[in-house]
C-alpha atoms as a PDB file:
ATOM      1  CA  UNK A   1     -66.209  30.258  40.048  1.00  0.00           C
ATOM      2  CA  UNK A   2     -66.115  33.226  37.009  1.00  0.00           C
ATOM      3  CA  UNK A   3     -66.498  30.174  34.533  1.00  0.00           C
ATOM      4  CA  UNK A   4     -68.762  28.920  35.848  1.00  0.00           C
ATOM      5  CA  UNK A   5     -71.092  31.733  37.359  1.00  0.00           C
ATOM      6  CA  UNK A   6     -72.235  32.898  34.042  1.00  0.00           C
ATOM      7  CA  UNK A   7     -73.900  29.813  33.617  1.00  0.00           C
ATOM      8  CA  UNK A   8     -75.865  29.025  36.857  1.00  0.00           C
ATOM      9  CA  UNK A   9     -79.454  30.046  36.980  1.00  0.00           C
ATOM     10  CA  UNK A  10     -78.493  31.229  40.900  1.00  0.00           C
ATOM     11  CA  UNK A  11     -75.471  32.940  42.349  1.00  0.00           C
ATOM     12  CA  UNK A  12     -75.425  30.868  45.407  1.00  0.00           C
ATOM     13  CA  UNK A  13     -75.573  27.878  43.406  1.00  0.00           C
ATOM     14  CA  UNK A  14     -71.578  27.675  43.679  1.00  0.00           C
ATOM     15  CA  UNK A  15     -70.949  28.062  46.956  1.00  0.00           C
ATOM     16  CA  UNK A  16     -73.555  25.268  47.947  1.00  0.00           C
ATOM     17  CA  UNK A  17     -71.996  23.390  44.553  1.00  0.00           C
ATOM     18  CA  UNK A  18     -68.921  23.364  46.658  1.00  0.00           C
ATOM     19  CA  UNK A  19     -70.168  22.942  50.013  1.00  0.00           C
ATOM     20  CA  UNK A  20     -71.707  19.503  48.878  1.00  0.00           C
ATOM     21  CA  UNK A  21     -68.363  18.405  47.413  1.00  0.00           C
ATOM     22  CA  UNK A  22     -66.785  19.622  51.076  1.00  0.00           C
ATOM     23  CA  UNK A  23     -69.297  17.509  52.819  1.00  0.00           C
ATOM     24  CA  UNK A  24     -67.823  13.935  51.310  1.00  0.00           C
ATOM     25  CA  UNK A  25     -63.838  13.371  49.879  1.00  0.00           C
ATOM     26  CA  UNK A  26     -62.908  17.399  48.666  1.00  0.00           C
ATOM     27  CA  UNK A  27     -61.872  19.944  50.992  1.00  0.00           C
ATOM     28  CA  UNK A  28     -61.053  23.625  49.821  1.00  0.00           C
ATOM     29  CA  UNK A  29     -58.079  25.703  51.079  1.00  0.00           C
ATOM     30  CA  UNK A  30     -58.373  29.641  49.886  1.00  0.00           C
ATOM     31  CA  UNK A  31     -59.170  29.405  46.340  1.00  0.00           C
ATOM     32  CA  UNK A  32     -58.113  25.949  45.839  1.00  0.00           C
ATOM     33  CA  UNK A  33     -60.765  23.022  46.360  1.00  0.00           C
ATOM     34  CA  UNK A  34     -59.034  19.349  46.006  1.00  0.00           C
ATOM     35  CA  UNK A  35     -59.498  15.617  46.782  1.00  0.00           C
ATOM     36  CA  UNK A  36     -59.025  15.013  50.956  1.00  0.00           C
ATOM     37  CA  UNK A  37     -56.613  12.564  50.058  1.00  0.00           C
ATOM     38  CA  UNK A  38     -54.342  14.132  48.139  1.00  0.00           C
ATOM     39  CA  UNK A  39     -50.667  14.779  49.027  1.00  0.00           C
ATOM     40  CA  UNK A  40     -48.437  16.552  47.160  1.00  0.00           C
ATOM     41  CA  UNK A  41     -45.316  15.567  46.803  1.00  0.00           C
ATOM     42  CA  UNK A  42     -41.445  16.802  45.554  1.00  0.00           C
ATOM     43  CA  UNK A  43     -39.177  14.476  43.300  1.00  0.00           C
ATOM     44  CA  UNK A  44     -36.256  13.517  44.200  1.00  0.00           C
ATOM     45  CA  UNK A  45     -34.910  16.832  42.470  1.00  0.00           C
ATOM     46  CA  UNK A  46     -36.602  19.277  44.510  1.00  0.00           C
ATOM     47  CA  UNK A  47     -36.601  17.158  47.883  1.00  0.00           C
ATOM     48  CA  UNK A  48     -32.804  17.895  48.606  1.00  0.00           C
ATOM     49  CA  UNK A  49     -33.503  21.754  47.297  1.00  0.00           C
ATOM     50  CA  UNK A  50     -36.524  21.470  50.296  1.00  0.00           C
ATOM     51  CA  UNK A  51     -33.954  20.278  52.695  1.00  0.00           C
ATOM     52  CA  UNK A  52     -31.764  22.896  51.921  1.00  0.00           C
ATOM     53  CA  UNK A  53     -34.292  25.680  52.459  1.00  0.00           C
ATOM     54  CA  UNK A  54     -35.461  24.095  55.740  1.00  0.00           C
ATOM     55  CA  UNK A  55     -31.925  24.249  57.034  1.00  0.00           C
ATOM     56  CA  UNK A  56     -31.702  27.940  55.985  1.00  0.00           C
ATOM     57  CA  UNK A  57     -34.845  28.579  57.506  1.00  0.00           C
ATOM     58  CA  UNK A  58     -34.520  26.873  60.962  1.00  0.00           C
ATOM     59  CA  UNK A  59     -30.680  28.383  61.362  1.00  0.00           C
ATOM     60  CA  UNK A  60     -32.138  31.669  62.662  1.00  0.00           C
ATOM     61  CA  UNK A  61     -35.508  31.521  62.932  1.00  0.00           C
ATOM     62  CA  UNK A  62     -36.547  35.252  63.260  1.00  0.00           C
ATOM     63  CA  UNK A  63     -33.889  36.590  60.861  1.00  0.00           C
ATOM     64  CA  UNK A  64     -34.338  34.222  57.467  1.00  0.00           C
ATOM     65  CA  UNK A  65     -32.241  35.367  54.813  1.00  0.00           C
ATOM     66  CA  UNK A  66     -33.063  36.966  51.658  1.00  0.00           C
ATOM     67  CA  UNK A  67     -35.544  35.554  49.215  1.00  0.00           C
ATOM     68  CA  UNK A  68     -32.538  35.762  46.795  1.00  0.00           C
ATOM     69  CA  UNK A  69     -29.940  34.509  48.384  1.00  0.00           C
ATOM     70  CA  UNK A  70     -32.617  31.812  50.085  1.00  0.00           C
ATOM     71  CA  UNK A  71     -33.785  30.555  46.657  1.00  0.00           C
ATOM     72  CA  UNK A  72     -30.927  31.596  43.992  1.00  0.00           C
ATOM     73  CA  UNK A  73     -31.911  29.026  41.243  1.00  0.00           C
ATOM     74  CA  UNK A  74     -34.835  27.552  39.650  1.00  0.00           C
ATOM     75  CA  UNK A  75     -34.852  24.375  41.707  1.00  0.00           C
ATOM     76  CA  UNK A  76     -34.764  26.233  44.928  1.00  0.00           C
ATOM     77  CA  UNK A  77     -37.333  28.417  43.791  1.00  0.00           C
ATOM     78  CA  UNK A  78     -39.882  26.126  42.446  1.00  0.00           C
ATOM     79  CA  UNK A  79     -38.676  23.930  45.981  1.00  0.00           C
ATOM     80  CA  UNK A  80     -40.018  27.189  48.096  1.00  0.00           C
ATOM     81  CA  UNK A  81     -42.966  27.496  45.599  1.00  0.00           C
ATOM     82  CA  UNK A  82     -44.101  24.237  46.766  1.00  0.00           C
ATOM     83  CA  UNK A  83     -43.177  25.093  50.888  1.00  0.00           C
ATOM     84  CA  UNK A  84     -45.120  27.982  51.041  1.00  0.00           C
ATOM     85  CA  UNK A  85     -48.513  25.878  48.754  1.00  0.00           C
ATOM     86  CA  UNK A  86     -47.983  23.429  50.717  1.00  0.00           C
ATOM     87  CA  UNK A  87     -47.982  25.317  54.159  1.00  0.00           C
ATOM     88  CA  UNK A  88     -44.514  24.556  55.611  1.00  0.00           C
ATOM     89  CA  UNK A  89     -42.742  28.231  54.822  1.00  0.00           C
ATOM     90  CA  UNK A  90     -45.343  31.662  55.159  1.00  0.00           C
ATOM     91  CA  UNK A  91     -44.615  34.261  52.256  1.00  0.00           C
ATOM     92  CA  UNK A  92     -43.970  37.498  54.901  1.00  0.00           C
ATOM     93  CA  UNK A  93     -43.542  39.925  51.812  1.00  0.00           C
ATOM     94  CA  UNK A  94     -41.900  39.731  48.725  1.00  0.00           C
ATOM     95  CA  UNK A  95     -38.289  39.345  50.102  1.00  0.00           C
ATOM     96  CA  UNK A  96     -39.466  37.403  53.525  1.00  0.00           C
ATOM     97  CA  UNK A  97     -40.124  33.959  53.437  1.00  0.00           C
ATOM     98  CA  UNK A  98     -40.533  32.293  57.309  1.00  0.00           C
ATOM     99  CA  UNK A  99     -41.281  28.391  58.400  1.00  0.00           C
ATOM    100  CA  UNK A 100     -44.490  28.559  59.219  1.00  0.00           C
ATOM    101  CA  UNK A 101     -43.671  27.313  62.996  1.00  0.00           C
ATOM    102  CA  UNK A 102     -41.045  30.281  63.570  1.00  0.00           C
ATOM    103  CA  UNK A 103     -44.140  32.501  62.451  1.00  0.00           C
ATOM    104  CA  UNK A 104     -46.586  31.110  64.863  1.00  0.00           C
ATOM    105  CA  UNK A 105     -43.854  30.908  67.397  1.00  0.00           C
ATOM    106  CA  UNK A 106     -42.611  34.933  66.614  1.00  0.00           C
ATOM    107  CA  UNK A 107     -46.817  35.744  66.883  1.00  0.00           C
ATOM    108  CA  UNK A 108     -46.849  33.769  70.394  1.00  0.00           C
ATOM    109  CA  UNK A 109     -43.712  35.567  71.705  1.00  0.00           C
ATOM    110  CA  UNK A 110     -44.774  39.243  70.156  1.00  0.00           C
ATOM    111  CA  UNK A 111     -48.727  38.481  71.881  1.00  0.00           C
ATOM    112  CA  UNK A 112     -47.142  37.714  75.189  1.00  0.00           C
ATOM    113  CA  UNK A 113     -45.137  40.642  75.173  1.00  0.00           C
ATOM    114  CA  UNK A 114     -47.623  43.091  74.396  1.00  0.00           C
ATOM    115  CA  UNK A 115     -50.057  41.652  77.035  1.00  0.00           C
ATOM    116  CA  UNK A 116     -47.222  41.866  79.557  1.00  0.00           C
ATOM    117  CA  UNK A 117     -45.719  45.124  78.506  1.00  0.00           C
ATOM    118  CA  UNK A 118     -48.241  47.340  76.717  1.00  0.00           C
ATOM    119  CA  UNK A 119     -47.912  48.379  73.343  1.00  0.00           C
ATOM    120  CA  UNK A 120     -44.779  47.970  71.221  1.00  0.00           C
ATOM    121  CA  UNK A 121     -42.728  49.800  69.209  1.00  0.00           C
ATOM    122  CA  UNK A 122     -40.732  47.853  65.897  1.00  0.00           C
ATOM    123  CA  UNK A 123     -37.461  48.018  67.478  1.00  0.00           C
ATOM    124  CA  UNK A 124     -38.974  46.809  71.068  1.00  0.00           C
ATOM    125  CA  UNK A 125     -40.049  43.945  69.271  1.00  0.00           C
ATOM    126  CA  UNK A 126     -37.350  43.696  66.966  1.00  0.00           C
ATOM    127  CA  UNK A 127     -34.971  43.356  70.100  1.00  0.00           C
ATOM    128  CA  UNK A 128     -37.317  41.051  72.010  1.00  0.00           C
ATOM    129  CA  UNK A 129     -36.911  38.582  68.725  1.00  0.00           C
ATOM    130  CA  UNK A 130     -33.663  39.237  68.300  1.00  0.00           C
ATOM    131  CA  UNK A 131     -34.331  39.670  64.597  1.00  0.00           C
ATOM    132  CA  UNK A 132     -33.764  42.597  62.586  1.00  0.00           C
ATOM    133  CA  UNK A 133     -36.139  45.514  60.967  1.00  0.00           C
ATOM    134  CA  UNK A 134     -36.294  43.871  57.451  1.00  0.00           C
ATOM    135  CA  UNK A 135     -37.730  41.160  58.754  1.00  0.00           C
ATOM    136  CA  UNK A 136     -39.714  42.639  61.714  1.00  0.00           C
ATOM    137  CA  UNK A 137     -41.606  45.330  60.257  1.00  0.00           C
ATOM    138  CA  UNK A 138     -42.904  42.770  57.355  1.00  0.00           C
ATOM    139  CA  UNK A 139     -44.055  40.247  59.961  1.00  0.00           C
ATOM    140  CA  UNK A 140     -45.875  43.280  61.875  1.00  0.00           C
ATOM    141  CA  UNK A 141     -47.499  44.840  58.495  1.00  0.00           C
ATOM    142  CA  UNK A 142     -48.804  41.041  57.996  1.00  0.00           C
ATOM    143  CA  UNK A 143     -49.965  40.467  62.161  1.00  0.00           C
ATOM    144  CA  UNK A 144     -51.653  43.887  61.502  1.00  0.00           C
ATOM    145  CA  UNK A 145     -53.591  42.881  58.133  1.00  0.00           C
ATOM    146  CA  UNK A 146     -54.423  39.170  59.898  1.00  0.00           C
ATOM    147  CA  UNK A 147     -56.300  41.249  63.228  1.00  0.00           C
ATOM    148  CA  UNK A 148     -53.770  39.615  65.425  1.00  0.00           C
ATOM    149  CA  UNK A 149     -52.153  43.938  65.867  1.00  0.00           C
ATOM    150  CA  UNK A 150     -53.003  47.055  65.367  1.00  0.00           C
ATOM    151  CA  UNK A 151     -50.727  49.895  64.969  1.00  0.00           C
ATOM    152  CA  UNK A 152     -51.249  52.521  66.789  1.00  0.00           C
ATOM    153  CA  UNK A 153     -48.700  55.950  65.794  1.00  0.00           C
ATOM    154  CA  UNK A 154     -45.341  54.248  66.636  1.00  0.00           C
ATOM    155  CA  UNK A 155     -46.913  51.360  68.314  1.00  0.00           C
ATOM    156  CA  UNK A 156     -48.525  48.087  67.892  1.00  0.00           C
ATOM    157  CA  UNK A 157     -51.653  46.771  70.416  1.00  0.00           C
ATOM    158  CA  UNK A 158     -52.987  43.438  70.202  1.00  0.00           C
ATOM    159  CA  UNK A 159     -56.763  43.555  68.765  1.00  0.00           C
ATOM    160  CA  UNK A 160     -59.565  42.399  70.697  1.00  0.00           C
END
């Protein structure tokens, strides 16, 4: 868009630039705007490093482990690099990584008991998910910045 911008006689030129490629064989996801059919893939190399960090990340759902100790290596890393592009793991914070099903499943379970109970505190919903505070407060800082909570003093509510 910045390259590009500069040299367009409009500014809404782009945007309508790239809602006529959306309309046949691109789509765009956040910043990234790419052929419909395209799949990315691993290599053999990083597809046992994905199964690896799949494991990890289904063993306990709500309490992941590290970043670091998830992804010590290059291979791993670039492996989780490609998870969370590609949808499959959700980057929580800088030392939380989640699959992205435990997160929807964790923002089900922490909705339902808000609407049943009222407003939370961390460590009411840290015990309901059986998780612990490094990984709880994260997810709540990131359900607060999507709309999906609000924090209210010690307390999250769920936002209209």
């Amino acid at each position: 868009r910045a390259g590009l911008e500069a040299d367009l006689s409009f500014a809404d030129l782009f945007d309508e630039l790239v809602k006529d490629l959306c309309s046949s064989e691109f789509v765009q996801t956040g910043a990234v705007i790419g052929r419909a059919s395209h799949r990315p893939a691993l290599s053999t190399e990083f597809q046992a490093a994905a199964s690896i960090l799949r494991a990890a990340l289904d063993e306990k759902p709500f309490d992941p482990p590290s970043r670091d100790h998830l992804a010590p290596n290059p291979v791993s890393q670039q492996a989780l690099r490609f998870l969370i592009k590609s949808g499959e793991a959700i980057e929580i914070s800088e030392e939380v990584v989640m699959a992205a099903e435990h997160v929807r499943r964790a923002t089900q379970m922490i909705r339902d008991f808000i609407r049943a109970r009222g407003p939370a505190t961390v460590s009411d919903l840290r015990q309901m998910l059986g998780s612990t505070r490094r990984v709880t407060l994260p997810l709540l800082l990131r359900l607060d910045r999507d709309g999906v909570t609000s924090r209210q003093g010690d307390k999250r509510i769920l936002r209209q």
